[in-house]
C-alpha atoms as a PDB file:
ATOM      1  CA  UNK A   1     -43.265 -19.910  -0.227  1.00  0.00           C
ATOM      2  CA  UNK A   2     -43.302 -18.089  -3.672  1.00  0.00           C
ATOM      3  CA  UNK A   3     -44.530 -15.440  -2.028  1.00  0.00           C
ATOM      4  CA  UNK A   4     -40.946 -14.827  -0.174  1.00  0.00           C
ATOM      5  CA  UNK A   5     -39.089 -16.788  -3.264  1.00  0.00           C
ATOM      6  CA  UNK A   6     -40.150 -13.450  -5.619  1.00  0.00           C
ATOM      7  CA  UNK A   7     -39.225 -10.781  -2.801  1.00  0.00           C
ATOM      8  CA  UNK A   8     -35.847 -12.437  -2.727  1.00  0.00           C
ATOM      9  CA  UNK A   9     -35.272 -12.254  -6.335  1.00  0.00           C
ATOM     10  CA  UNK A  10     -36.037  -8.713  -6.036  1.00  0.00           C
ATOM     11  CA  UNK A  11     -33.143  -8.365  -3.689  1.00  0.00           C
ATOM     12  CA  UNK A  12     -30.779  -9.534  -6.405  1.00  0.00           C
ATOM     13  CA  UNK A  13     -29.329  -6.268  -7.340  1.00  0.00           C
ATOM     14  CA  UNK A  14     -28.202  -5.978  -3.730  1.00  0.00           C
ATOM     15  CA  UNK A  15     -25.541  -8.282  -4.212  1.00  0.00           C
ATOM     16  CA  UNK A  16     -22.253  -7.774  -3.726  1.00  0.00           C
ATOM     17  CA  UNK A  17     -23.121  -4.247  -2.357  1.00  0.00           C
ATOM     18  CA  UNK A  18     -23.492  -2.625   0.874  1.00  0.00           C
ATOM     19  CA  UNK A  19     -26.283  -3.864   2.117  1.00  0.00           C
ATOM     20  CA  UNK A  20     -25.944  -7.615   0.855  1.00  0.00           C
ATOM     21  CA  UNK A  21     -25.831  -8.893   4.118  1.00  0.00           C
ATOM     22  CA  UNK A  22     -25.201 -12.501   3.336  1.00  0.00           C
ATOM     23  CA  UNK A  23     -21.959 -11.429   1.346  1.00  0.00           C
ATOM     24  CA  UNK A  24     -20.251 -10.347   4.590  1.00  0.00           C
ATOM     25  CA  UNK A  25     -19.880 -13.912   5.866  1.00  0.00           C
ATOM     26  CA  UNK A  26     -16.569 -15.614   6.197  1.00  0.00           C
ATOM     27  CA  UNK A  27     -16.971 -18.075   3.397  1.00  0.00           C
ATOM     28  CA  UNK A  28     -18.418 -15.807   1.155  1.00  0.00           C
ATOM     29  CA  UNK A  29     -15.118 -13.712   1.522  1.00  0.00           C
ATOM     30  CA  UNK A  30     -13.271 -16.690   1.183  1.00  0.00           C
ATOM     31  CA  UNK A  31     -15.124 -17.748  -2.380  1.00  0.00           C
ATOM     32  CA  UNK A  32     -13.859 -14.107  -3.317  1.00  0.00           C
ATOM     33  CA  UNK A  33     -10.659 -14.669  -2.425  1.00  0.00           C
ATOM     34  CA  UNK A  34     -10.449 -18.336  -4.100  1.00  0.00           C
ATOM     35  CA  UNK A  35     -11.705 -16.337  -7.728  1.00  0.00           C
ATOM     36  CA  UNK A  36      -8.708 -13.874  -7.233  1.00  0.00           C
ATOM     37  CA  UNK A  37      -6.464 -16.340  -6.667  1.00  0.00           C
ATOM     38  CA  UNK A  38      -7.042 -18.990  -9.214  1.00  0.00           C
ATOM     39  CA  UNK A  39      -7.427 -15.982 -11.489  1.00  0.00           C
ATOM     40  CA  UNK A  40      -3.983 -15.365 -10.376  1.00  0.00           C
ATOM     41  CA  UNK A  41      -2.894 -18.695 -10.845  1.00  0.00           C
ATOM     42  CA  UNK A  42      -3.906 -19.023 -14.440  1.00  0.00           C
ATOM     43  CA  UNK A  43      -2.751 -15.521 -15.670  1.00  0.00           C
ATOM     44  CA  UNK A  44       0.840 -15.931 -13.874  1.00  0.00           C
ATOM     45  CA  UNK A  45       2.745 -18.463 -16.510  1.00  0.00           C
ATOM     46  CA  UNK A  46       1.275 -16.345 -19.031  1.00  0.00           C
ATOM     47  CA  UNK A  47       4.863 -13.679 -20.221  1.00  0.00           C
ATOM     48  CA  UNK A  48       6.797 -16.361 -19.819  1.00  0.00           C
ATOM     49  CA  UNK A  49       5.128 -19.044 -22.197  1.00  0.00           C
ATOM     50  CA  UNK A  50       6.810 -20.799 -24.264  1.00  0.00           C
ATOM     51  CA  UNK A  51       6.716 -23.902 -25.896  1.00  0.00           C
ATOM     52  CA  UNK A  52       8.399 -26.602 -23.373  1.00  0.00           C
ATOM     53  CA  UNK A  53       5.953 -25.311 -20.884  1.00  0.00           C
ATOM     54  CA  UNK A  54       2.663 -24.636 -22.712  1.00  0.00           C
ATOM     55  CA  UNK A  55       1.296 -28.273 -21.538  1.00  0.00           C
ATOM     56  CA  UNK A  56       1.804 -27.124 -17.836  1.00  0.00           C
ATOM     57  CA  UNK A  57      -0.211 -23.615 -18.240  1.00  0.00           C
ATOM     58  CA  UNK A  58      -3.269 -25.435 -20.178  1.00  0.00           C
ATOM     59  CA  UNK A  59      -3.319 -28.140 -17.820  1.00  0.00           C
ATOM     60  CA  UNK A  60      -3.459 -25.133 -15.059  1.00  0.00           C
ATOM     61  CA  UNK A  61      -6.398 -23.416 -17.190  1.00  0.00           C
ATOM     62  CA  UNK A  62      -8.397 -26.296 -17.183  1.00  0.00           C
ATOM     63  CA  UNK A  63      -8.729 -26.872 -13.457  1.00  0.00           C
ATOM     64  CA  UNK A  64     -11.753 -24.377 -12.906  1.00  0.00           C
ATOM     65  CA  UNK A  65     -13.532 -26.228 -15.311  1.00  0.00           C
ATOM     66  CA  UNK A  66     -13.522 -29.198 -12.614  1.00  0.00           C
ATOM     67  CA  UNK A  67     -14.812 -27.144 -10.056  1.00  0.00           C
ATOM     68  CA  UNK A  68     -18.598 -27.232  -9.332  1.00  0.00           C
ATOM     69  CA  UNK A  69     -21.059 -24.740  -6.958  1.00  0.00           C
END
């Protein structure tokens, strides 16, 4: 089993590339299209900050920290 573990870590530059294989899957796509969005999500409140709403946009930053995987 190391045997295959090392030719996989070989394969790591692959990723996210034309031949990564793996990456083409629908929930791969859909883990990066949930990084865009919640990207999205934290950068939108951003021009308009201001102080009666800077509670809501940290609160809003700090959700990805909850997330796990």
């Amino acid at each position: 089993m190391d045997v295959q573990f090392k030719f996989l870590a070989k394969l790591k530059g692959l990723r996210g590339g034309a031949f990564d294989i793996f990456g083409k899957t629908e929930e791969r796509k859909m883990e990066r299209q949930l990084i865009t969005d919640c990207a999205h999500t934290v950068d939108e409140p951003l021009p308009t900050l201001a102080s009666d709403n800077v509670g809501l946009a940290a609160e809003t930053a700090a959700v990805p920290e909850c997330i796990r995987g």
